[in-house]
PDB file of N, CA and C in Angstrom:
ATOM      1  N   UNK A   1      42.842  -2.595   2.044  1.00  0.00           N
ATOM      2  CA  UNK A   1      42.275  -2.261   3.342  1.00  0.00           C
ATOM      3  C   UNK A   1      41.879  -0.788   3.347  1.00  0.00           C
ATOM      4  N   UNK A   2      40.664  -0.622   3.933  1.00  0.00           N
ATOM      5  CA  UNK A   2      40.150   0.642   3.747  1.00  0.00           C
ATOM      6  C   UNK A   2      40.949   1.670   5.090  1.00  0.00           C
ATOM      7  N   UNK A   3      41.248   2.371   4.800  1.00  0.00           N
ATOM      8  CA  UNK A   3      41.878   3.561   6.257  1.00  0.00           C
ATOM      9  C   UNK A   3      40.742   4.802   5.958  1.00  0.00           C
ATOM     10  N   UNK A   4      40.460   5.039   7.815  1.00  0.00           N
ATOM     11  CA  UNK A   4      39.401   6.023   7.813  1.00  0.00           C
ATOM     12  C   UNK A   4      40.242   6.995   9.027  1.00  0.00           C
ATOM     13  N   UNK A   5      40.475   8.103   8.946  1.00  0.00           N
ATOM     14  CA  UNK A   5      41.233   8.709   9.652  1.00  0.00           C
ATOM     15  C   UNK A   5      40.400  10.307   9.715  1.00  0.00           C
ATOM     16  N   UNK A   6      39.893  10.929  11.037  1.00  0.00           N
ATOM     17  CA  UNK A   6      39.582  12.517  11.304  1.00  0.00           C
ATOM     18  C   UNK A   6      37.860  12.621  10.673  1.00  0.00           C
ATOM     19  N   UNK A   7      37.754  13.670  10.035  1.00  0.00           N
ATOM     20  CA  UNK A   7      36.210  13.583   9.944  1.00  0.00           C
ATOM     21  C   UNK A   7      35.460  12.868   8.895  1.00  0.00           C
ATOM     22  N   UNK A   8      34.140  12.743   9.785  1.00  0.00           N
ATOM     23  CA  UNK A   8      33.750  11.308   8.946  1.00  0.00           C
ATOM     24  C   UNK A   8      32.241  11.889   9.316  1.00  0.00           C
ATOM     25  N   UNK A   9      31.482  10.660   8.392  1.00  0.00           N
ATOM     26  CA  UNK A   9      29.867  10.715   9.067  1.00  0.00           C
ATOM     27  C   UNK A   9      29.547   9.513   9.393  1.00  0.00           C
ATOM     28  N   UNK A  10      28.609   9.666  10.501  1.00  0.00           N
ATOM     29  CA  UNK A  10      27.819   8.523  10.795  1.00  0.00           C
ATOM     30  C   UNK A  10      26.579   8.216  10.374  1.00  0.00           C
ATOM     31  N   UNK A  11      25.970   7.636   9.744  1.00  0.00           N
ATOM     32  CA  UNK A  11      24.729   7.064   9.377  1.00  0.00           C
ATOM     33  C   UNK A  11      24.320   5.868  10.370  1.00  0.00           C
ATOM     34  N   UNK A  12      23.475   6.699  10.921  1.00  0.00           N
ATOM     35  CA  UNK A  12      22.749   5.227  11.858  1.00  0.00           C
ATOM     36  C   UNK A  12      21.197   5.631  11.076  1.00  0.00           C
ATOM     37  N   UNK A  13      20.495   4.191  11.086  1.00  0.00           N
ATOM     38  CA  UNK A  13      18.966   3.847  10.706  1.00  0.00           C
ATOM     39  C   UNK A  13      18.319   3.140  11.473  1.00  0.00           C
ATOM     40  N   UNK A  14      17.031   3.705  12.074  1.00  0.00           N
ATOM     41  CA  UNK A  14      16.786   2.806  13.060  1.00  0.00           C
ATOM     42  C   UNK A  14      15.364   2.278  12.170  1.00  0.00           C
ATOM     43  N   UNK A  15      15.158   1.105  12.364  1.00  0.00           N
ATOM     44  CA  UNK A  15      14.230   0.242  11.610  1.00  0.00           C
ATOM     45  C   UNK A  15      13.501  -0.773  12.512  1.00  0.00           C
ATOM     46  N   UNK A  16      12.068  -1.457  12.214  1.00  0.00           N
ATOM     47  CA  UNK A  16      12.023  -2.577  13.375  1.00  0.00           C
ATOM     48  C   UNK A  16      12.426  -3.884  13.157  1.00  0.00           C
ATOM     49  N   UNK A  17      12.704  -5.012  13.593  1.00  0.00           N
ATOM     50  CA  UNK A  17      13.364  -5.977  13.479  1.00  0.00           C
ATOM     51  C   UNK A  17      13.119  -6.988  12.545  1.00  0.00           C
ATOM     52  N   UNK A  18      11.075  -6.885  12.526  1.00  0.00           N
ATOM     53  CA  UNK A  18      10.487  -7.493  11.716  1.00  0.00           C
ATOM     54  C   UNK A  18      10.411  -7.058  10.150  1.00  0.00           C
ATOM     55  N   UNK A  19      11.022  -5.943  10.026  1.00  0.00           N
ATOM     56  CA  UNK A  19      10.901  -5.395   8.385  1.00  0.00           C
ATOM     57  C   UNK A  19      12.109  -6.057   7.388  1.00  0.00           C
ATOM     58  N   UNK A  20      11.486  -6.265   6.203  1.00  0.00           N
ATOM     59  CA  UNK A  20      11.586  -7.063   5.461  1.00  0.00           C
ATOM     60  C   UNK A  20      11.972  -6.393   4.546  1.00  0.00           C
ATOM     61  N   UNK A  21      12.961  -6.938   3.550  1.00  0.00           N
ATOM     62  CA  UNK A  21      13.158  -6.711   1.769  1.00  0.00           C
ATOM     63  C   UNK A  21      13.260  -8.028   0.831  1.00  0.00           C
ATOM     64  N   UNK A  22      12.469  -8.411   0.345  1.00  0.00           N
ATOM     65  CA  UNK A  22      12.257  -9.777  -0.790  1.00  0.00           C
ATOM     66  C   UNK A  22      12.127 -10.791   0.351  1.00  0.00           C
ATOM     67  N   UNK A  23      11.830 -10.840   1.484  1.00  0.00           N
ATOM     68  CA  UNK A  23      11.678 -11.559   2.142  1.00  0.00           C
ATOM     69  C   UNK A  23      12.302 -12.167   3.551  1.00  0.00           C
ATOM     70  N   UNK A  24      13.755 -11.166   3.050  1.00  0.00           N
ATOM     71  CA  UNK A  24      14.896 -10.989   4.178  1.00  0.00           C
ATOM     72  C   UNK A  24      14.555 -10.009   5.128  1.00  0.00           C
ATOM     73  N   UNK A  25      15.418 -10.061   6.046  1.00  0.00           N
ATOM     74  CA  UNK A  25      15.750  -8.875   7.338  1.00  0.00           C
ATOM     75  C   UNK A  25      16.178  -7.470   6.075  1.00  0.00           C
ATOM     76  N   UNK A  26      15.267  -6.354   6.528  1.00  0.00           N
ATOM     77  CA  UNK A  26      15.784  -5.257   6.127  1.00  0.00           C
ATOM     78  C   UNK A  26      16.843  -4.905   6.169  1.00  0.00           C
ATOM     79  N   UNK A  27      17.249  -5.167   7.828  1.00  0.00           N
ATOM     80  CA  UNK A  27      19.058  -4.866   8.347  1.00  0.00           C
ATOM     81  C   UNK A  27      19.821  -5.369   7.489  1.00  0.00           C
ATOM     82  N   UNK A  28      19.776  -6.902   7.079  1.00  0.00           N
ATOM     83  CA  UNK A  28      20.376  -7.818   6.491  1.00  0.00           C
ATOM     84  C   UNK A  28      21.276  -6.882   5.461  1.00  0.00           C
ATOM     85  N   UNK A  29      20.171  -6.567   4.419  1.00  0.00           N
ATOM     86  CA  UNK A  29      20.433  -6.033   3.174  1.00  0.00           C
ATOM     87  C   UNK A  29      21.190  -4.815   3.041  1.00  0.00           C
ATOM     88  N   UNK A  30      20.428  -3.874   3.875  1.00  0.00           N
ATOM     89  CA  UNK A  30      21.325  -2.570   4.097  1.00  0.00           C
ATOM     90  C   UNK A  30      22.672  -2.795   4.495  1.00  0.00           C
ATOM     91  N   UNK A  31      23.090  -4.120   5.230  1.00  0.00           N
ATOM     92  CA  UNK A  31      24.505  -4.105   5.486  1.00  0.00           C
ATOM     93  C   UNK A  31      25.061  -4.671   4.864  1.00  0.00           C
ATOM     94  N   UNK A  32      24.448  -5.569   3.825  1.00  0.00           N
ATOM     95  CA  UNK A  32      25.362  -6.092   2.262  1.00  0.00           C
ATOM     96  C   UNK A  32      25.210  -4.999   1.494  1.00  0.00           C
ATOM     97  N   UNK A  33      24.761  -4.235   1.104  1.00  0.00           N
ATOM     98  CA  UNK A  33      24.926  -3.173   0.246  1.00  0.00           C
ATOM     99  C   UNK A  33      25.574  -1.995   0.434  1.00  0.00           C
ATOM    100  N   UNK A  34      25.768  -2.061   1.698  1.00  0.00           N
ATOM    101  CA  UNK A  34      26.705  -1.138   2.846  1.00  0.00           C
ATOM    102  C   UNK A  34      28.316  -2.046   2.054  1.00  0.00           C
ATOM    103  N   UNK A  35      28.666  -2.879   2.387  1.00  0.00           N
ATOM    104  CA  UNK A  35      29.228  -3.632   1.918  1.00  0.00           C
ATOM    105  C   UNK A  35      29.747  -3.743   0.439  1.00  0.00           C
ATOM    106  N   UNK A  36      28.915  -4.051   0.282  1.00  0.00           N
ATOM    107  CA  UNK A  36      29.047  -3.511  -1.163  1.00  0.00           C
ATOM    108  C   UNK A  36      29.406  -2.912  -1.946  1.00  0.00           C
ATOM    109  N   UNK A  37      29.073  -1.678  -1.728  1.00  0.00           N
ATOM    110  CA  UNK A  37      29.183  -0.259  -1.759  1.00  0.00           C
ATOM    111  C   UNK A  37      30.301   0.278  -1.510  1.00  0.00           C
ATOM    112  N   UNK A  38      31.428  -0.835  -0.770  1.00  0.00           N
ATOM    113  CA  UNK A  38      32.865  -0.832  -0.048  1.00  0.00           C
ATOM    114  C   UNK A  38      33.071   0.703   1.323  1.00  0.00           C
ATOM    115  N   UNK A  39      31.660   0.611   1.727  1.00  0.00           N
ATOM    116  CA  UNK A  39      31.689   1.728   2.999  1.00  0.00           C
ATOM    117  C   UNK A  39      32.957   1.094   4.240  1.00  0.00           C
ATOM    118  N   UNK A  40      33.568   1.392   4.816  1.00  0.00           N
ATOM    119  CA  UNK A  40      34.284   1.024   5.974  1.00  0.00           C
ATOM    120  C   UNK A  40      33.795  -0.124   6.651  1.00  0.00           C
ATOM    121  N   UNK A  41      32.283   0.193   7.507  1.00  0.00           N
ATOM    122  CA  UNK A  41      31.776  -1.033   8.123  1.00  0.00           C
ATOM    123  C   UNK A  41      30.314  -0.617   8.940  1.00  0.00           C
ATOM    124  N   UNK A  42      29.666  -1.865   9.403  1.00  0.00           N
ATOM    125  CA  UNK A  42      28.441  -1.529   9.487  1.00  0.00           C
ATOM    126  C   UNK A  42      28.335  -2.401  10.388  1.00  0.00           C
ATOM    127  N   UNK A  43      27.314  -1.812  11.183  1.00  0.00           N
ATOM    128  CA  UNK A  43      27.214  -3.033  12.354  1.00  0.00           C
ATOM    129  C   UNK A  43      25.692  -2.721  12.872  1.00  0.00           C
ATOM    130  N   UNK A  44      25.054  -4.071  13.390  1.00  0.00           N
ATOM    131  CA  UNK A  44      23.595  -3.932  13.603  1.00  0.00           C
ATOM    132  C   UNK A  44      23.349  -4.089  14.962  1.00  0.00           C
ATOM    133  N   UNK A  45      22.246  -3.468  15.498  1.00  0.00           N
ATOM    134  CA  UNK A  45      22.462  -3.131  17.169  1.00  0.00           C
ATOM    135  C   UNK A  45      20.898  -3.426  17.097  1.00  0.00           C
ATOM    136  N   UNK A  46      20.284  -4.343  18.318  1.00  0.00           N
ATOM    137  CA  UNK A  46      18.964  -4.702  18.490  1.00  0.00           C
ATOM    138  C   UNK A  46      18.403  -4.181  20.074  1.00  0.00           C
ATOM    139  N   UNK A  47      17.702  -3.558  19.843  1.00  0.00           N
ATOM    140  CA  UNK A  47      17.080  -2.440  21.117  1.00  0.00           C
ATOM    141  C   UNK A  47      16.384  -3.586  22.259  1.00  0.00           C
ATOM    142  N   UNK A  48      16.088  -3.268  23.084  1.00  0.00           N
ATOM    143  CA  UNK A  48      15.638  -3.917  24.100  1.00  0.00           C
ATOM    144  C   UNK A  48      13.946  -3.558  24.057  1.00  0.00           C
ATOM    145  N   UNK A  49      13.904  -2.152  23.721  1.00  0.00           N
ATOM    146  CA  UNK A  49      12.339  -1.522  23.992  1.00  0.00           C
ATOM    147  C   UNK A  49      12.556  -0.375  23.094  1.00  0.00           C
ATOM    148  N   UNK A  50      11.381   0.417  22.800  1.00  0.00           N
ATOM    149  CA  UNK A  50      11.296   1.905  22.320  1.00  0.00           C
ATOM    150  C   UNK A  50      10.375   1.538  21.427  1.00  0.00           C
ATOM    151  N   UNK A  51      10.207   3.236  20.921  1.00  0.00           N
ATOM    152  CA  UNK A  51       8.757   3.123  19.979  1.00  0.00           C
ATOM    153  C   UNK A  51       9.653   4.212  18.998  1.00  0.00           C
ATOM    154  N   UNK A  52       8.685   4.162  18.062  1.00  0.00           N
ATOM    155  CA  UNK A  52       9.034   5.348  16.546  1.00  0.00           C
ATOM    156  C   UNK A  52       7.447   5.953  16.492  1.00  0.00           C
ATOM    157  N   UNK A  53       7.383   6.463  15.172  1.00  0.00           N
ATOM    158  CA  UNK A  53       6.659   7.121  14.541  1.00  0.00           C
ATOM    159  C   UNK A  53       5.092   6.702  15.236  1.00  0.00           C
ATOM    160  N   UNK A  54       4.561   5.564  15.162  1.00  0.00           N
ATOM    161  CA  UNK A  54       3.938   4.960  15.374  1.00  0.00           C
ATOM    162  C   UNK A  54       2.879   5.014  16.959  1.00  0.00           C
ATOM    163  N   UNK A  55       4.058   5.038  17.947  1.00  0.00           N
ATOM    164  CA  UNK A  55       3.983   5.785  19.256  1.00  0.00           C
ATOM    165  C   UNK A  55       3.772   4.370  19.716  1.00  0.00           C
ATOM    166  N   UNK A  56       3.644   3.159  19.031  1.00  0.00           N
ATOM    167  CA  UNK A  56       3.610   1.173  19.451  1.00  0.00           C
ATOM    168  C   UNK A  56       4.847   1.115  20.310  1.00  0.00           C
ATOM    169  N   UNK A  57       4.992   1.049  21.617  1.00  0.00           N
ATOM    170  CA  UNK A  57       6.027   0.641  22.634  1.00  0.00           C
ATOM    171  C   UNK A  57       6.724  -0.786  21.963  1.00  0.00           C
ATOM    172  N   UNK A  58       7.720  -1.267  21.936  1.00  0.00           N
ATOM    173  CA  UNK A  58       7.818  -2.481  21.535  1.00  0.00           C
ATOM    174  C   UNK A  58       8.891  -2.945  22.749  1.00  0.00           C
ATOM    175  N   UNK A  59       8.739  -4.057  23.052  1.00  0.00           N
ATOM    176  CA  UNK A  59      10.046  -4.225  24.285  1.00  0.00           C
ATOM    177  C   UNK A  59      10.218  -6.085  24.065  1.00  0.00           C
ATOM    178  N   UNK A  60      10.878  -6.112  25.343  1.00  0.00           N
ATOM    179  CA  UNK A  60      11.361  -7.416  25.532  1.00  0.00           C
ATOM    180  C   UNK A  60      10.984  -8.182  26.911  1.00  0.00           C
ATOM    181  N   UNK A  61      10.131  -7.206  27.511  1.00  0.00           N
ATOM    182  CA  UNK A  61       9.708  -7.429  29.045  1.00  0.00           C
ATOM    183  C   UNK A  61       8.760  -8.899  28.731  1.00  0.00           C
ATOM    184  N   UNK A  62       9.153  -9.996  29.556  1.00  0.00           N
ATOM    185  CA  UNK A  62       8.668 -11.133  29.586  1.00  0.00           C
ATOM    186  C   UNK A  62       6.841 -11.215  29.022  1.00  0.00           C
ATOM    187  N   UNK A  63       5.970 -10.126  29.938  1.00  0.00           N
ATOM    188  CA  UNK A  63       4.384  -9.988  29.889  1.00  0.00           C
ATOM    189  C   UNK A  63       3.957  -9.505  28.419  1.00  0.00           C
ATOM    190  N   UNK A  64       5.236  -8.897  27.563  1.00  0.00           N
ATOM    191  CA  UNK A  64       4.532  -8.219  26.429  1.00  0.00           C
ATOM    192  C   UNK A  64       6.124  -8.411  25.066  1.00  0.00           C
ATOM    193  N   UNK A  65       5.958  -9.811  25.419  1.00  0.00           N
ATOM    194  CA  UNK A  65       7.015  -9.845  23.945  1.00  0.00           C
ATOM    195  C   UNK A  65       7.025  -9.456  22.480  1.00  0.00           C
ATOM    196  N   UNK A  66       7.700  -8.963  22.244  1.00  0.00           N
ATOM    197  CA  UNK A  66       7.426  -8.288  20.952  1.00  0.00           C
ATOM    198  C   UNK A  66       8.402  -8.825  19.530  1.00  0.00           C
ATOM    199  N   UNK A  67       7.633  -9.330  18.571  1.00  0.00           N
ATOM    200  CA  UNK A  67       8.607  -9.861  17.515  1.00  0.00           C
ATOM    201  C   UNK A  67       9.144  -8.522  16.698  1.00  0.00           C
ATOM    202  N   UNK A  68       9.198  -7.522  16.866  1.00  0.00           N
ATOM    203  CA  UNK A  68       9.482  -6.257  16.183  1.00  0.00           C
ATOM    204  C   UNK A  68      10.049  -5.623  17.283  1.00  0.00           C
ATOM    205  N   UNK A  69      11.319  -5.691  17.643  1.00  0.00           N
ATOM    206  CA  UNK A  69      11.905  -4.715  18.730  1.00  0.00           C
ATOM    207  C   UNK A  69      12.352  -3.798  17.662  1.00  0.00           C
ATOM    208  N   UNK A  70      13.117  -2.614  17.751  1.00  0.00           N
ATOM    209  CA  UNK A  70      13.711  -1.564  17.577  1.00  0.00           C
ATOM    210  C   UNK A  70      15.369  -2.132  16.948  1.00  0.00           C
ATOM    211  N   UNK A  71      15.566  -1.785  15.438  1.00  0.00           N
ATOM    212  CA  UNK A  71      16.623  -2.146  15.438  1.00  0.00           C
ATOM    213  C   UNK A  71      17.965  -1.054  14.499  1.00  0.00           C
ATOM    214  N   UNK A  72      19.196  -0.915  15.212  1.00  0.00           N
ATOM    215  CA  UNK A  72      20.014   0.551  14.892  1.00  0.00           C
ATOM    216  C   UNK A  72      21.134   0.347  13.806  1.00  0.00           C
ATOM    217  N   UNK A  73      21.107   0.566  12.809  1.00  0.00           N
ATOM    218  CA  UNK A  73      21.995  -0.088  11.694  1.00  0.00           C
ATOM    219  C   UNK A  73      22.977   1.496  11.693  1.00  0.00           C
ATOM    220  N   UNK A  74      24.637   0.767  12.438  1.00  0.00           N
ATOM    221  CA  UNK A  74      25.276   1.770  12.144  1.00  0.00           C
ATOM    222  C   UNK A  74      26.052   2.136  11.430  1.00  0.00           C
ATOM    223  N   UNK A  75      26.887   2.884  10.255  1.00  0.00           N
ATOM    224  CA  UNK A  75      27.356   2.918   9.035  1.00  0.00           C
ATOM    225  C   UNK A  75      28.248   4.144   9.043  1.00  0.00           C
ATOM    226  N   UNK A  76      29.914   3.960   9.220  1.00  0.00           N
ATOM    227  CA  UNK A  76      30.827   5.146   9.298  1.00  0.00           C
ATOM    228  C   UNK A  76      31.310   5.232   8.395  1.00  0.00           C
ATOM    229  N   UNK A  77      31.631   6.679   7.443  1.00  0.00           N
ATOM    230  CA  UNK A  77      32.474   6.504   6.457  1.00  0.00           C
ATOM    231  C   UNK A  77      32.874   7.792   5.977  1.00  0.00           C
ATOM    232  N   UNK A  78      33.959   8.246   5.217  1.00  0.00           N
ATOM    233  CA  UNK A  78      33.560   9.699   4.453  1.00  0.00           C
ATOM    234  C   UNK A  78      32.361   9.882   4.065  1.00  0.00           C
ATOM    235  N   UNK A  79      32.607  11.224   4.569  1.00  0.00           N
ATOM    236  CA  UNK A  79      31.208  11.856   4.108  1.00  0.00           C
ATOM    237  C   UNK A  79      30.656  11.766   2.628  1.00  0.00           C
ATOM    238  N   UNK A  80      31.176  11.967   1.761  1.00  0.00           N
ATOM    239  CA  UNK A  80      31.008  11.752   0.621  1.00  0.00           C
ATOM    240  C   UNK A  80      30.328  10.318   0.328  1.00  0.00           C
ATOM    241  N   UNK A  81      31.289   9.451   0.767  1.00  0.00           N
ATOM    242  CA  UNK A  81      30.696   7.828   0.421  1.00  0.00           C
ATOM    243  C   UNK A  81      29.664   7.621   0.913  1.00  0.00           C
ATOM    244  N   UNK A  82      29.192   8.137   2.409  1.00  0.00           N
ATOM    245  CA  UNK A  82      28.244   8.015   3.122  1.00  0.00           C
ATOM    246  C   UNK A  82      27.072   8.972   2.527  1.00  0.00           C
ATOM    247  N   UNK A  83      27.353   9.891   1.761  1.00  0.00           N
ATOM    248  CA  UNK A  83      25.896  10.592   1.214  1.00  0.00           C
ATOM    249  C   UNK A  83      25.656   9.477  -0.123  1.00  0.00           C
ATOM    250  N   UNK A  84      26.493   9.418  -0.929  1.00  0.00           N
ATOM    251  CA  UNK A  84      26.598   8.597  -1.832  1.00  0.00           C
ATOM    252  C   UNK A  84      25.696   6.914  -1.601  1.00  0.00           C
ATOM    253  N   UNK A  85      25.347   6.981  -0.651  1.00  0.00           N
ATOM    254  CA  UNK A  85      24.985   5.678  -0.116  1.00  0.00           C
ATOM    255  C   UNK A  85      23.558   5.637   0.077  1.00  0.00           C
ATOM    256  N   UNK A  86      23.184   7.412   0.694  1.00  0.00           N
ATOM    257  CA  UNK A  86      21.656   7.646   1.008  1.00  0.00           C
ATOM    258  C   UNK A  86      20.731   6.841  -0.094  1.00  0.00           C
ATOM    259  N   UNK A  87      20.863   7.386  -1.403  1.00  0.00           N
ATOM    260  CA  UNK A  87      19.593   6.348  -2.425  1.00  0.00           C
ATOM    261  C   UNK A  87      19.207   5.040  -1.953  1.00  0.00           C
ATOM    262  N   UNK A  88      20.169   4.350  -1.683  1.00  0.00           N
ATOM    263  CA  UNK A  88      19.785   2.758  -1.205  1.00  0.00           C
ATOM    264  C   UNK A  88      18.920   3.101  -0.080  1.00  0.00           C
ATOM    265  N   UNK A  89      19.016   4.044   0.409  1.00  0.00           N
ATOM    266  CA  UNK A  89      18.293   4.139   2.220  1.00  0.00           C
ATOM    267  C   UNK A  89      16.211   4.269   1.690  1.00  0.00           C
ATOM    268  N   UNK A  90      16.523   5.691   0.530  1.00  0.00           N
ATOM    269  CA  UNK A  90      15.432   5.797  -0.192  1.00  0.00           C
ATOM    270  C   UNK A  90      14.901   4.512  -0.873  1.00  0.00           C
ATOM    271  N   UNK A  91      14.986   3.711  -1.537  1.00  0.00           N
ATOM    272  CA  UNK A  91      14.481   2.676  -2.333  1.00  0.00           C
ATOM    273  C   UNK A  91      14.403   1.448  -0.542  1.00  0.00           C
ATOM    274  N   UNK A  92      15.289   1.026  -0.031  1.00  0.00           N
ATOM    275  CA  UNK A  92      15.232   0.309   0.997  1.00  0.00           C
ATOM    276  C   UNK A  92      13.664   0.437   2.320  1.00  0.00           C
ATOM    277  N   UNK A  93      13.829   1.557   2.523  1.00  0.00           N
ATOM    278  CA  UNK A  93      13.430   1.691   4.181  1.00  0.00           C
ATOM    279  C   UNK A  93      12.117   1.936   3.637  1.00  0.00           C
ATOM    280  N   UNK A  94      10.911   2.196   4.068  1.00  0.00           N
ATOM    281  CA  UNK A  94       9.694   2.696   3.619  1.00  0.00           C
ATOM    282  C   UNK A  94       9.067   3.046   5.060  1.00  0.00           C
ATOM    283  N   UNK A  95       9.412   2.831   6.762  1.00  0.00           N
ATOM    284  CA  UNK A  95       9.019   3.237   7.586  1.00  0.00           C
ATOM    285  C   UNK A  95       9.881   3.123   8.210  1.00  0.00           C
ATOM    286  N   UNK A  96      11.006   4.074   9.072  1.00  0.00           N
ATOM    287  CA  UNK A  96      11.880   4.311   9.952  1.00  0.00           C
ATOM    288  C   UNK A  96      12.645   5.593   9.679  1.00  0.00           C
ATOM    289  N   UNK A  97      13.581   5.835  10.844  1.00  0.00           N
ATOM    290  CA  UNK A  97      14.289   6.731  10.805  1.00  0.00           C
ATOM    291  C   UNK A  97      16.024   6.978  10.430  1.00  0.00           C
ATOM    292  N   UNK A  98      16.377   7.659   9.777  1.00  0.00           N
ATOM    293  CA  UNK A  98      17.743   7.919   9.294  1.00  0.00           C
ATOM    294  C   UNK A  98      18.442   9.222   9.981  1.00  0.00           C
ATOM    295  N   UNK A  99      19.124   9.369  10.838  1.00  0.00           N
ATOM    296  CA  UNK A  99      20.487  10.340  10.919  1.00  0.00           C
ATOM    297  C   UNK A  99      21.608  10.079  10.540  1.00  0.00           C
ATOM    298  N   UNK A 100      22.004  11.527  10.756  1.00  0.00           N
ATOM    299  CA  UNK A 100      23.990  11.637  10.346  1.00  0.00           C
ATOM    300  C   UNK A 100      24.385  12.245  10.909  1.00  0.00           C
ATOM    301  N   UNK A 101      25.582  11.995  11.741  1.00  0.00           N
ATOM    302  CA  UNK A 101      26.139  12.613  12.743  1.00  0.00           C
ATOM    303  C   UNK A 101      27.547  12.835  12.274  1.00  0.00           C
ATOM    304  N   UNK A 102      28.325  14.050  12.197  1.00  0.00           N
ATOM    305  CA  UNK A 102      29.469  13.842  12.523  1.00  0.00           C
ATOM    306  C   UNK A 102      30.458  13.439  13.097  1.00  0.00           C
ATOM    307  N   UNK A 103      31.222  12.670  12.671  1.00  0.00           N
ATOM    308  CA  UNK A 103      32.178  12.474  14.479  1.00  0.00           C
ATOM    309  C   UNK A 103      33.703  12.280  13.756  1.00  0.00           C
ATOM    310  N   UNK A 104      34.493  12.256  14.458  1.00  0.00           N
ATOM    311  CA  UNK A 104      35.758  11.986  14.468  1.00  0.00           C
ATOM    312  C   UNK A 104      36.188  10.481  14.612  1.00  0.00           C
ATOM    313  N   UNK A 105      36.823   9.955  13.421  1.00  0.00           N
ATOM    314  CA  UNK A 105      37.834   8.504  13.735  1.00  0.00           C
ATOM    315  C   UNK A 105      39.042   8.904  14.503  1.00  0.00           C
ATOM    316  N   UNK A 106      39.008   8.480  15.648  1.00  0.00           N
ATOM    317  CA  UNK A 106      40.324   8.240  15.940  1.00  0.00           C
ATOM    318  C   UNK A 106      41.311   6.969  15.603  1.00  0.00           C
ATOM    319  N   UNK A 107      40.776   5.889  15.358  1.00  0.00           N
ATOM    320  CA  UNK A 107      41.323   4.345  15.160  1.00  0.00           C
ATOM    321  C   UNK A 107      40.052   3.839  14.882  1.00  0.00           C
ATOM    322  N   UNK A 108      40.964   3.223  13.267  1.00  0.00           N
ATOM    323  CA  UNK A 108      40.119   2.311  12.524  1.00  0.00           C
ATOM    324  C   UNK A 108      41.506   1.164  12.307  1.00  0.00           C
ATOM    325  N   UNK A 109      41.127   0.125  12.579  1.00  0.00           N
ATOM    326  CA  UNK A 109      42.328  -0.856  12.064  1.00  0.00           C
ATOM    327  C   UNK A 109      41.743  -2.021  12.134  1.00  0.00           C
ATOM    328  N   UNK A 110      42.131  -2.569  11.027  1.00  0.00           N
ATOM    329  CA  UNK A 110      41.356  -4.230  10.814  1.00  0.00           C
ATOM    330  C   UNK A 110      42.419  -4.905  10.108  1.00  0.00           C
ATOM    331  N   UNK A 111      42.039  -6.362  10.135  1.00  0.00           N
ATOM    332  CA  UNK A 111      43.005  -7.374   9.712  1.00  0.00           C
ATOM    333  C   UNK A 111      43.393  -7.359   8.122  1.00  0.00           C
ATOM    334  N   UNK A 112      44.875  -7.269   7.639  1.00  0.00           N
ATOM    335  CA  UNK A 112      44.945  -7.486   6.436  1.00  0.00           C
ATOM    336  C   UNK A 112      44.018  -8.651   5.940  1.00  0.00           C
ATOM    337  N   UNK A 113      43.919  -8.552   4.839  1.00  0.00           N
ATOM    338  CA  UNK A 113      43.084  -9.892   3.934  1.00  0.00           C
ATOM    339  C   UNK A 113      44.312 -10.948   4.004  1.00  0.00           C
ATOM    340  N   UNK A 114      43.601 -12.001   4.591  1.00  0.00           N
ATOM    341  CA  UNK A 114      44.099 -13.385   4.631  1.00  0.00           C
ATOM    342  C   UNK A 114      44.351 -13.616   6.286  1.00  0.00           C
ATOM    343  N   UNK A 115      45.146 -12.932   6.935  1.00  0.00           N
ATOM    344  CA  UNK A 115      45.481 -12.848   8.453  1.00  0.00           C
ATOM    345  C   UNK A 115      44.484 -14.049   9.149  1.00  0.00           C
ATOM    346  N   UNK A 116      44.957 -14.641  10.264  1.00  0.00           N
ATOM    347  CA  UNK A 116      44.632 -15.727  10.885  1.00  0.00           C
ATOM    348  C   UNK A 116      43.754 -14.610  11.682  1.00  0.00           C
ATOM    349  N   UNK A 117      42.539 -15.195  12.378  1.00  0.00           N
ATOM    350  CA  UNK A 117      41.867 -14.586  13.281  1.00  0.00           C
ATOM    351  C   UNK A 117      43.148 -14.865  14.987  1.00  0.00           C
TER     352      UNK A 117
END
């Protein structure tokens, strides 16, 4: 079990929903290789509306549905593991945005391996 305790980084990527790698969800992949990679944990967050680079509004408002909403792939870990991780972001992403934020773990705790849900 991984323990993440005091300072850490955050890697969030924001990408659109419709982007692809071999044919999959971009998100998909970045969070098996996140995975992979044995980072702490990753979790994918799907926007309601917003635009990027592009300045294309994308939303969810009934009159203007959009198959490409805005989507936030978030990724906590030592800093180290978490820079260590950037290359995949390089070879992966080809249009979106990447930050890193510092922040503090206060509580990380997850189920031993095997544990009943």
């Amino acid at each position: 079990m991984t323990r993440l305790n005091g300072a850490a980084l955050r890697l969030t990527v924001f990408i659109g929903e419709s982007d692809t790698w071999h044919h999959k969800p971009l998100f998909t992949e970045i969070v098996h290789r996140a995975h992979r990679a044995g980072l702490a944990g990753a979790s994918v967050f799907r926007g309601i509306e917003g635009y990027g680079a592009s300045s294309h509004i994308h939303t969810t408002r009934l009159l203007s549905l959009s198959e490409d909403l805005p989507v936030a792939i978030v990724i906590v870990d030592d800093a180290d593991r978490i820079r260590a991780f950037l290359p995949h972001l390089d070879e992966l992403v080809s249009e979106g945005l990447a930050i890193l934020d510092e922040v503090d773990v206060i509580r990380y705790v997850g189920r031993p391996a095997g544990a009943a849900k």
